[in-house]
PDB file of N, CA and C in Angstrom:
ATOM      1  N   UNK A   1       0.847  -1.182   0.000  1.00  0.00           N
ATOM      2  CA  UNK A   1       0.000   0.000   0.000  1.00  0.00           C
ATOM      3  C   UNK A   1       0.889   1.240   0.000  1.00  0.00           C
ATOM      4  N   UNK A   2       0.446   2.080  -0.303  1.00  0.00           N
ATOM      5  CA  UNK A   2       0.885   3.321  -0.559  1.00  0.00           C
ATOM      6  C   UNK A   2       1.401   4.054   0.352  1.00  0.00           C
ATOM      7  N   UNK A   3       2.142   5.374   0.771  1.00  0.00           N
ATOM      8  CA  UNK A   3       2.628   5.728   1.987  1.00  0.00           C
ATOM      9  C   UNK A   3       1.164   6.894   2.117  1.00  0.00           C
ATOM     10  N   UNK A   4       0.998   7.181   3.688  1.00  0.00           N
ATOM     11  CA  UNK A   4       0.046   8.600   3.619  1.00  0.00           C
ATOM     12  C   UNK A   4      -0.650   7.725   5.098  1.00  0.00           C
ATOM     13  N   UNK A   5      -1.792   8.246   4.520  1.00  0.00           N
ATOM     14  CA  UNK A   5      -2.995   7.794   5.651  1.00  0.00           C
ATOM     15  C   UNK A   5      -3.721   6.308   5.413  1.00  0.00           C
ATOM     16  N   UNK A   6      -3.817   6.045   4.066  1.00  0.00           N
ATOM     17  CA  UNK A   6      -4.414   5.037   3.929  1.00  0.00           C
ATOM     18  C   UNK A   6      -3.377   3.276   4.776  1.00  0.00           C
ATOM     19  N   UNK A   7      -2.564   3.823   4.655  1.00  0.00           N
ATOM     20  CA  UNK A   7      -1.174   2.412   4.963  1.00  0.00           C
ATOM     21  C   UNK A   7      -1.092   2.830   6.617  1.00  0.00           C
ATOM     22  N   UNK A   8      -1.970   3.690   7.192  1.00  0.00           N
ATOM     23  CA  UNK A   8      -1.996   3.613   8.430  1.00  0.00           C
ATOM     24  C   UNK A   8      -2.503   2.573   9.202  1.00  0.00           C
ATOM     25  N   UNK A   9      -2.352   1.477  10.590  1.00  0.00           N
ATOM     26  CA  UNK A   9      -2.795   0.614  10.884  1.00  0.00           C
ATOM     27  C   UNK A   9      -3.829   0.811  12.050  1.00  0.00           C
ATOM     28  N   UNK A  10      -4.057   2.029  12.161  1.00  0.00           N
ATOM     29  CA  UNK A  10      -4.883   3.102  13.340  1.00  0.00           C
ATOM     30  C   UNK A  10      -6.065   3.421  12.988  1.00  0.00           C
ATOM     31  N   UNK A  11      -6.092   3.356  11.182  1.00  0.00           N
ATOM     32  CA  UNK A  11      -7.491   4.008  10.671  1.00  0.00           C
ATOM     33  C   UNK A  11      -7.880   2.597   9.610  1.00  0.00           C
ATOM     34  N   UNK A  12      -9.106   2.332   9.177  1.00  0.00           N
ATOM     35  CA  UNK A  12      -9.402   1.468   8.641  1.00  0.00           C
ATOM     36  C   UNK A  12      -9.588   2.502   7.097  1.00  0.00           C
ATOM     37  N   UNK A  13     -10.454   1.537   6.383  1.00  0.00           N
ATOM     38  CA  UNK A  13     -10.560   2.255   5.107  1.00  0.00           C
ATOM     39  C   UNK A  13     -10.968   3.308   4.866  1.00  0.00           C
ATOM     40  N   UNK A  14     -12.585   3.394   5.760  1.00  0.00           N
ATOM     41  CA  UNK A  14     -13.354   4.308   5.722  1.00  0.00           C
ATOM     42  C   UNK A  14     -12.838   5.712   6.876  1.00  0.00           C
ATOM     43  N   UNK A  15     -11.408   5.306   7.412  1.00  0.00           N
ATOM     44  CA  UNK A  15     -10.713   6.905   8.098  1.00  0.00           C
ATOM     45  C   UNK A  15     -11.518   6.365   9.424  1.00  0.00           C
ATOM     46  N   UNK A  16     -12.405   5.308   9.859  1.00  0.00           N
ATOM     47  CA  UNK A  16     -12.493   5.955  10.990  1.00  0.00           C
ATOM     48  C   UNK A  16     -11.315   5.027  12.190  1.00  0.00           C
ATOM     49  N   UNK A  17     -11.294   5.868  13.546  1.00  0.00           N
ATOM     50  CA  UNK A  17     -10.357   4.868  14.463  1.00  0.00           C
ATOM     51  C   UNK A  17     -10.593   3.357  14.654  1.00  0.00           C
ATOM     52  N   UNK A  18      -9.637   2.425  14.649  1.00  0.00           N
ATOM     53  CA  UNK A  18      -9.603   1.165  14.916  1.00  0.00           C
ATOM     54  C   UNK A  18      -9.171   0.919  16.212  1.00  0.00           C
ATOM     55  N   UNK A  19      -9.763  -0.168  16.930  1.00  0.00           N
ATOM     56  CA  UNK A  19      -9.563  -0.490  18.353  1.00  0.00           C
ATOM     57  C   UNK A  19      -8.299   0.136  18.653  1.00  0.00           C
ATOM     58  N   UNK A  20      -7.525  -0.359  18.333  1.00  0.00           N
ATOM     59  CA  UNK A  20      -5.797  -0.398  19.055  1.00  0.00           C
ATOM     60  C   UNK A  20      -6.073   1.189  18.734  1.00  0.00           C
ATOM     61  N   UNK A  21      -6.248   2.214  18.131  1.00  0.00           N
ATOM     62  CA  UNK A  21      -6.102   3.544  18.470  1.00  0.00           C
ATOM     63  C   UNK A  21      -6.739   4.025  19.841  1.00  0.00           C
ATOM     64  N   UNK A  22      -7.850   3.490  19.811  1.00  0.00           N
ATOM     65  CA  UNK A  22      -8.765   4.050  20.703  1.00  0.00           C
ATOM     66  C   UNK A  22      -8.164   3.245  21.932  1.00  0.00           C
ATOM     67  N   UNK A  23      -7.750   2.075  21.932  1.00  0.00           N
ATOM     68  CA  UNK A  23      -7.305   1.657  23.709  1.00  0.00           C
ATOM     69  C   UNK A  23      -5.590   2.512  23.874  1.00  0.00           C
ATOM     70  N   UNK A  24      -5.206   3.310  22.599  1.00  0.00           N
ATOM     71  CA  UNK A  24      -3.315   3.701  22.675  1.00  0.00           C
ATOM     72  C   UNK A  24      -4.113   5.390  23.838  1.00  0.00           C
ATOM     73  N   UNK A  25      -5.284   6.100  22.958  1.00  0.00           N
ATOM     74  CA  UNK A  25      -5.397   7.205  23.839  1.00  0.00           C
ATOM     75  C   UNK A  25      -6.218   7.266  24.540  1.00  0.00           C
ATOM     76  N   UNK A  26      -6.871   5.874  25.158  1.00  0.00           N
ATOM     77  CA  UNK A  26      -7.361   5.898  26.624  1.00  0.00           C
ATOM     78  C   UNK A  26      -7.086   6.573  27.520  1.00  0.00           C
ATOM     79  N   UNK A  27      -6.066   6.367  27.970  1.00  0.00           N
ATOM     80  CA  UNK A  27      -5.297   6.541  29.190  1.00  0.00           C
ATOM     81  C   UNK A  27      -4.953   8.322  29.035  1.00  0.00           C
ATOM     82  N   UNK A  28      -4.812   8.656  28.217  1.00  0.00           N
ATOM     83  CA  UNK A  28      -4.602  10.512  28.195  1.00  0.00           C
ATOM     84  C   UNK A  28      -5.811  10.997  27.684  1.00  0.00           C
ATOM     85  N   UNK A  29      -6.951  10.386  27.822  1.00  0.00           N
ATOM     86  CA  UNK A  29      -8.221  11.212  27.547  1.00  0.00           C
ATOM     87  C   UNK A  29      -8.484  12.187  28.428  1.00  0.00           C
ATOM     88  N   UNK A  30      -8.592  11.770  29.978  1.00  0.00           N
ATOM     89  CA  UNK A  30      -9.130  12.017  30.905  1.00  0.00           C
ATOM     90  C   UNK A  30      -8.565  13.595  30.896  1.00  0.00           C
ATOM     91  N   UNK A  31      -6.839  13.284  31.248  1.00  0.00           N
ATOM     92  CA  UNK A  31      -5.492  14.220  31.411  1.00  0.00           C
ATOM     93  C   UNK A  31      -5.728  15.437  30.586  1.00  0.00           C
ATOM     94  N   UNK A  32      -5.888  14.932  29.191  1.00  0.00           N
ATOM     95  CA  UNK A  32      -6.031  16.096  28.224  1.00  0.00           C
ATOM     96  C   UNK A  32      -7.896  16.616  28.301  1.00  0.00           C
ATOM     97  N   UNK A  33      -8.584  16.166  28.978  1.00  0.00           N
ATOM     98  CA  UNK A  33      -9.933  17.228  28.708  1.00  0.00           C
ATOM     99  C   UNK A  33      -9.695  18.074  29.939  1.00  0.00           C
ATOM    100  N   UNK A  34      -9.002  17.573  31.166  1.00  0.00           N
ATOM    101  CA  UNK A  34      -8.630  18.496  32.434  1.00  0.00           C
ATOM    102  C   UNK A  34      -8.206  19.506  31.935  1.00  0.00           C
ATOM    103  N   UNK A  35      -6.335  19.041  31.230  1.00  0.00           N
ATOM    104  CA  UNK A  35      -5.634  20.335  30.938  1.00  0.00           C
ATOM    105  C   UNK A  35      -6.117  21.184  29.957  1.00  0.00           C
ATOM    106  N   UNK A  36      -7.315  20.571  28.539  1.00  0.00           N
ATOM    107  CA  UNK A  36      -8.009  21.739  28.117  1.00  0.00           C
ATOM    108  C   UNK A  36      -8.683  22.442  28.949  1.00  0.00           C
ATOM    109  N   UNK A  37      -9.505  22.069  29.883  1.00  0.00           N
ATOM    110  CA  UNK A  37     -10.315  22.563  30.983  1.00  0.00           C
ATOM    111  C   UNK A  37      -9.463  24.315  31.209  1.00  0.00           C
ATOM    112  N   UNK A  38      -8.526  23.805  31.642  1.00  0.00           N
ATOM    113  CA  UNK A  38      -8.029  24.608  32.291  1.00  0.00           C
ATOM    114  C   UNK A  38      -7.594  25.664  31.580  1.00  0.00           C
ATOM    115  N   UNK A  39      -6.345  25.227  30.603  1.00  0.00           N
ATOM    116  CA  UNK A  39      -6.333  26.255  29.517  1.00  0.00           C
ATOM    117  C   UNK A  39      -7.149  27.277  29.012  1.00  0.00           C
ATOM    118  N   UNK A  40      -8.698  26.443  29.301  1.00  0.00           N
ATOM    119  CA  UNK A  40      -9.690  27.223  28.221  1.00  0.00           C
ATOM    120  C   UNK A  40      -9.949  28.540  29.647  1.00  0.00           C
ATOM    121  N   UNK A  41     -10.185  28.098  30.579  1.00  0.00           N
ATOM    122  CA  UNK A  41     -10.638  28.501  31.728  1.00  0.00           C
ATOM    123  C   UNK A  41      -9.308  29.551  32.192  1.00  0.00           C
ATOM    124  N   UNK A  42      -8.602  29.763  31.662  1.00  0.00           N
ATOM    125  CA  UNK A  42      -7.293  30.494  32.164  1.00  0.00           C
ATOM    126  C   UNK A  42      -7.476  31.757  31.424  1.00  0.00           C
ATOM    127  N   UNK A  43      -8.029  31.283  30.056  1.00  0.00           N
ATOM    128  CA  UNK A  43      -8.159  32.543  29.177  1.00  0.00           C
ATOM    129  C   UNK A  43      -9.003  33.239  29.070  1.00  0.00           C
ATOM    130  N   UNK A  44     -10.561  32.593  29.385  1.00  0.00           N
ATOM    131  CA  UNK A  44     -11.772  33.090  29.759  1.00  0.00           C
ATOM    132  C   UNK A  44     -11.223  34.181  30.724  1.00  0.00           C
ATOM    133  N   UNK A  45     -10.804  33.473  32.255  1.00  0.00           N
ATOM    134  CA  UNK A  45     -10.550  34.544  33.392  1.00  0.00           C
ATOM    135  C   UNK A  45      -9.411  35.887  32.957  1.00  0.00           C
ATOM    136  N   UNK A  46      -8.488  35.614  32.130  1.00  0.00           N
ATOM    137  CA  UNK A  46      -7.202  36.488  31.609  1.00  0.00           C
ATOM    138  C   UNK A  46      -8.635  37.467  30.995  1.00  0.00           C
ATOM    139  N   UNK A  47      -9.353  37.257  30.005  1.00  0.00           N
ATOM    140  CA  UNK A  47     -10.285  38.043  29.362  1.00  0.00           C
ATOM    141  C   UNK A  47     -11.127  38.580  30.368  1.00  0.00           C
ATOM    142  N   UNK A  48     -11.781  37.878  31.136  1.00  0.00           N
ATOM    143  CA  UNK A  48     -12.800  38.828  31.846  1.00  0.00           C
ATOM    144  C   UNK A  48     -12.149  39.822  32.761  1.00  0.00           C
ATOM    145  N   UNK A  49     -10.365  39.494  33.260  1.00  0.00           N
ATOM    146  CA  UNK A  49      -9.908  40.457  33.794  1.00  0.00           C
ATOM    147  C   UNK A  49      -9.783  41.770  32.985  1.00  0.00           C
ATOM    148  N   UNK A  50      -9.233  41.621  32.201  1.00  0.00           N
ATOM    149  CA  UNK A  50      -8.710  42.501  31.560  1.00  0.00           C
ATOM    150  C   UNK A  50      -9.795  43.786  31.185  1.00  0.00           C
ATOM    151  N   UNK A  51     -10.906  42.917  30.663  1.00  0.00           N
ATOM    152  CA  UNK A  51     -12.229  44.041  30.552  1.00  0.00           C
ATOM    153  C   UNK A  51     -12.862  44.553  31.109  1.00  0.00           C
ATOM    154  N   UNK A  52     -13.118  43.929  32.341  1.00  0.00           N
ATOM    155  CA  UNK A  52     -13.277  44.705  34.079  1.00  0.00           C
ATOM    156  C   UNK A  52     -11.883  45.873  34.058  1.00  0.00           C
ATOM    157  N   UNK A  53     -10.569  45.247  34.145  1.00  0.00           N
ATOM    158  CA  UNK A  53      -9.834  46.355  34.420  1.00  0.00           C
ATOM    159  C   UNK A  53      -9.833  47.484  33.507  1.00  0.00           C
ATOM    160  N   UNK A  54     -10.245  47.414  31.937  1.00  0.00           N
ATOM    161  CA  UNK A  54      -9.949  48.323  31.258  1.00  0.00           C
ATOM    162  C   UNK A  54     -11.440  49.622  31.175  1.00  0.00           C
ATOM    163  N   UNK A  55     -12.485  48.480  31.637  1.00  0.00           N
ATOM    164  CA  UNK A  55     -13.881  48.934  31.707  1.00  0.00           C
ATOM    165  C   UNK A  55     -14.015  50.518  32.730  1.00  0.00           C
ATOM    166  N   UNK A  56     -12.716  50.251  34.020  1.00  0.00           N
ATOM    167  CA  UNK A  56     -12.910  51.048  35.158  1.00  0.00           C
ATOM    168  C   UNK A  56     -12.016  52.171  34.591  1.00  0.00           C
ATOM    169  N   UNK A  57     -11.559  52.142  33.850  1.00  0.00           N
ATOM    170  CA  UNK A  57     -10.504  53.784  33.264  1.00  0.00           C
ATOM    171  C   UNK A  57     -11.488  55.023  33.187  1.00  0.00           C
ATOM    172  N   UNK A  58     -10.781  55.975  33.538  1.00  0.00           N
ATOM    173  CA  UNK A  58     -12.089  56.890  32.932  1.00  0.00           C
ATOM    174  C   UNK A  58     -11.288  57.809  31.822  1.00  0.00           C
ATOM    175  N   UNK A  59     -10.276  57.356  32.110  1.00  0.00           N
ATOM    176  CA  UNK A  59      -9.332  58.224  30.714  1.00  0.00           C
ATOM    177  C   UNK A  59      -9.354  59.612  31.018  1.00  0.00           C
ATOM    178  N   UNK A  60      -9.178  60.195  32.355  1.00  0.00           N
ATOM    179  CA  UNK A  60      -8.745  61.523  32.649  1.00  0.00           C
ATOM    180  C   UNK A  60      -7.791  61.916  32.249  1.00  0.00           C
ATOM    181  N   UNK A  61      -6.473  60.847  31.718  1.00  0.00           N
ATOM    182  CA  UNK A  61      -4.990  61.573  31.471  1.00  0.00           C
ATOM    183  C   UNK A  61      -5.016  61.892  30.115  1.00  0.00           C
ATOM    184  N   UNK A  62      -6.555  61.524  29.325  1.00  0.00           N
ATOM    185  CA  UNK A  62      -5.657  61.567  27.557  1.00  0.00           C
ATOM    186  C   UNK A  62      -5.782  62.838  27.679  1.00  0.00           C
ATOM    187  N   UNK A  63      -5.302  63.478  26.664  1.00  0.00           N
ATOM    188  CA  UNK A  63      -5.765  64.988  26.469  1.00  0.00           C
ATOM    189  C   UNK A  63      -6.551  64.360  25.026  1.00  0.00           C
ATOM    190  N   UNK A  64      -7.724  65.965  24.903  1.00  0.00           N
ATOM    191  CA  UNK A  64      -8.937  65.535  24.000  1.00  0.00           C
ATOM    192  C   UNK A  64      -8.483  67.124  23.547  1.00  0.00           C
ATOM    193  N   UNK A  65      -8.008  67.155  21.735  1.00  0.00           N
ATOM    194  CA  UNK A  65      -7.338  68.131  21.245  1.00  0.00           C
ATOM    195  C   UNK A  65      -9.520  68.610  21.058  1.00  0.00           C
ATOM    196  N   UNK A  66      -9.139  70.314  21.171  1.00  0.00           N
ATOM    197  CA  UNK A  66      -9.753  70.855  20.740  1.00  0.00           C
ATOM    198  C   UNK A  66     -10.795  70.565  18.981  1.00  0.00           C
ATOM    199  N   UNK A  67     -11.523  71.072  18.898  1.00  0.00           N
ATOM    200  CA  UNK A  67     -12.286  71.067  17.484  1.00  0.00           C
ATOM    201  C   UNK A  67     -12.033  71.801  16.870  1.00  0.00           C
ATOM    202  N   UNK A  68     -11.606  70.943  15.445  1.00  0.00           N
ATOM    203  CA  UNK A  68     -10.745  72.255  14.530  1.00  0.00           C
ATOM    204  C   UNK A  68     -11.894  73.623  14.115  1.00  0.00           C
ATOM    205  N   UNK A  69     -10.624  74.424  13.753  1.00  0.00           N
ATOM    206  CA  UNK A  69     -11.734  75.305  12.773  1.00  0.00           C
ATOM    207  C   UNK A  69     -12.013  75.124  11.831  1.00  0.00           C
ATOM    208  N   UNK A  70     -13.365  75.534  11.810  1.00  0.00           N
ATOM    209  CA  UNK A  70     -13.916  76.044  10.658  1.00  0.00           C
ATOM    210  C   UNK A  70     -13.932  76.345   9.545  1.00  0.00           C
ATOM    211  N   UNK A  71     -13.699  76.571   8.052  1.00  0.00           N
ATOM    212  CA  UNK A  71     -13.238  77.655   7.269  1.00  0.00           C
ATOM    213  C   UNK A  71     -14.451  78.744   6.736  1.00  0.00           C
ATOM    214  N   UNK A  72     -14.028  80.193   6.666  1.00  0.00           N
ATOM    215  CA  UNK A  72     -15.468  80.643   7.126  1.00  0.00           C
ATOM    216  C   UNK A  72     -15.495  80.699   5.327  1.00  0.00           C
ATOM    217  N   UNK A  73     -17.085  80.715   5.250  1.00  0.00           N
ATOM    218  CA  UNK A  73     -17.615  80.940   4.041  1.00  0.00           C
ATOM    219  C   UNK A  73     -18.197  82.114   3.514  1.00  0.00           C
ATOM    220  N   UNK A  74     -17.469  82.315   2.041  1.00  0.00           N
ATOM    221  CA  UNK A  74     -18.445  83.724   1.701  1.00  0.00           C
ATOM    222  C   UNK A  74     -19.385  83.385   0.891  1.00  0.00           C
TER     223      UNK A  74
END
């Protein structure tokens, strides 16, 4: 058989997993939906900080340039 995906011994014809794949990532299923857990949950909280903290500015220090003039019309 050919080299690629098909000469894989993990996927059958139709691509989907074959036993021996599914008993190889048993054991780090659990591990890896925790550490997504967390990951996901790290960035959520990094985000909701950040928009609370940026939410409370009131932006007293920018300076706000005047409105230009005009040009007068005859």
């Amino acid at each position: 058989m050919a080299a690629g995906l098909g000469s894989s011994s993990y996927y059958d014809r139709r691509q989907r997993q074959s036993p021996a794949l599914i008993r190889a990532r048993r054991p780090y299923l659990f591990k890896n939906a925790v550490l997504g857990s967390a990951v996901a949950a790290f960035a959520v909280g990094v985000y909701v900080y950040t928009i609370s903290v940026v939410g409370q500015d009131e932006f007293e220090d920018v300076k706000v340039p005047s409105a230009p003039l005009q040009p007068e019309k005859k």
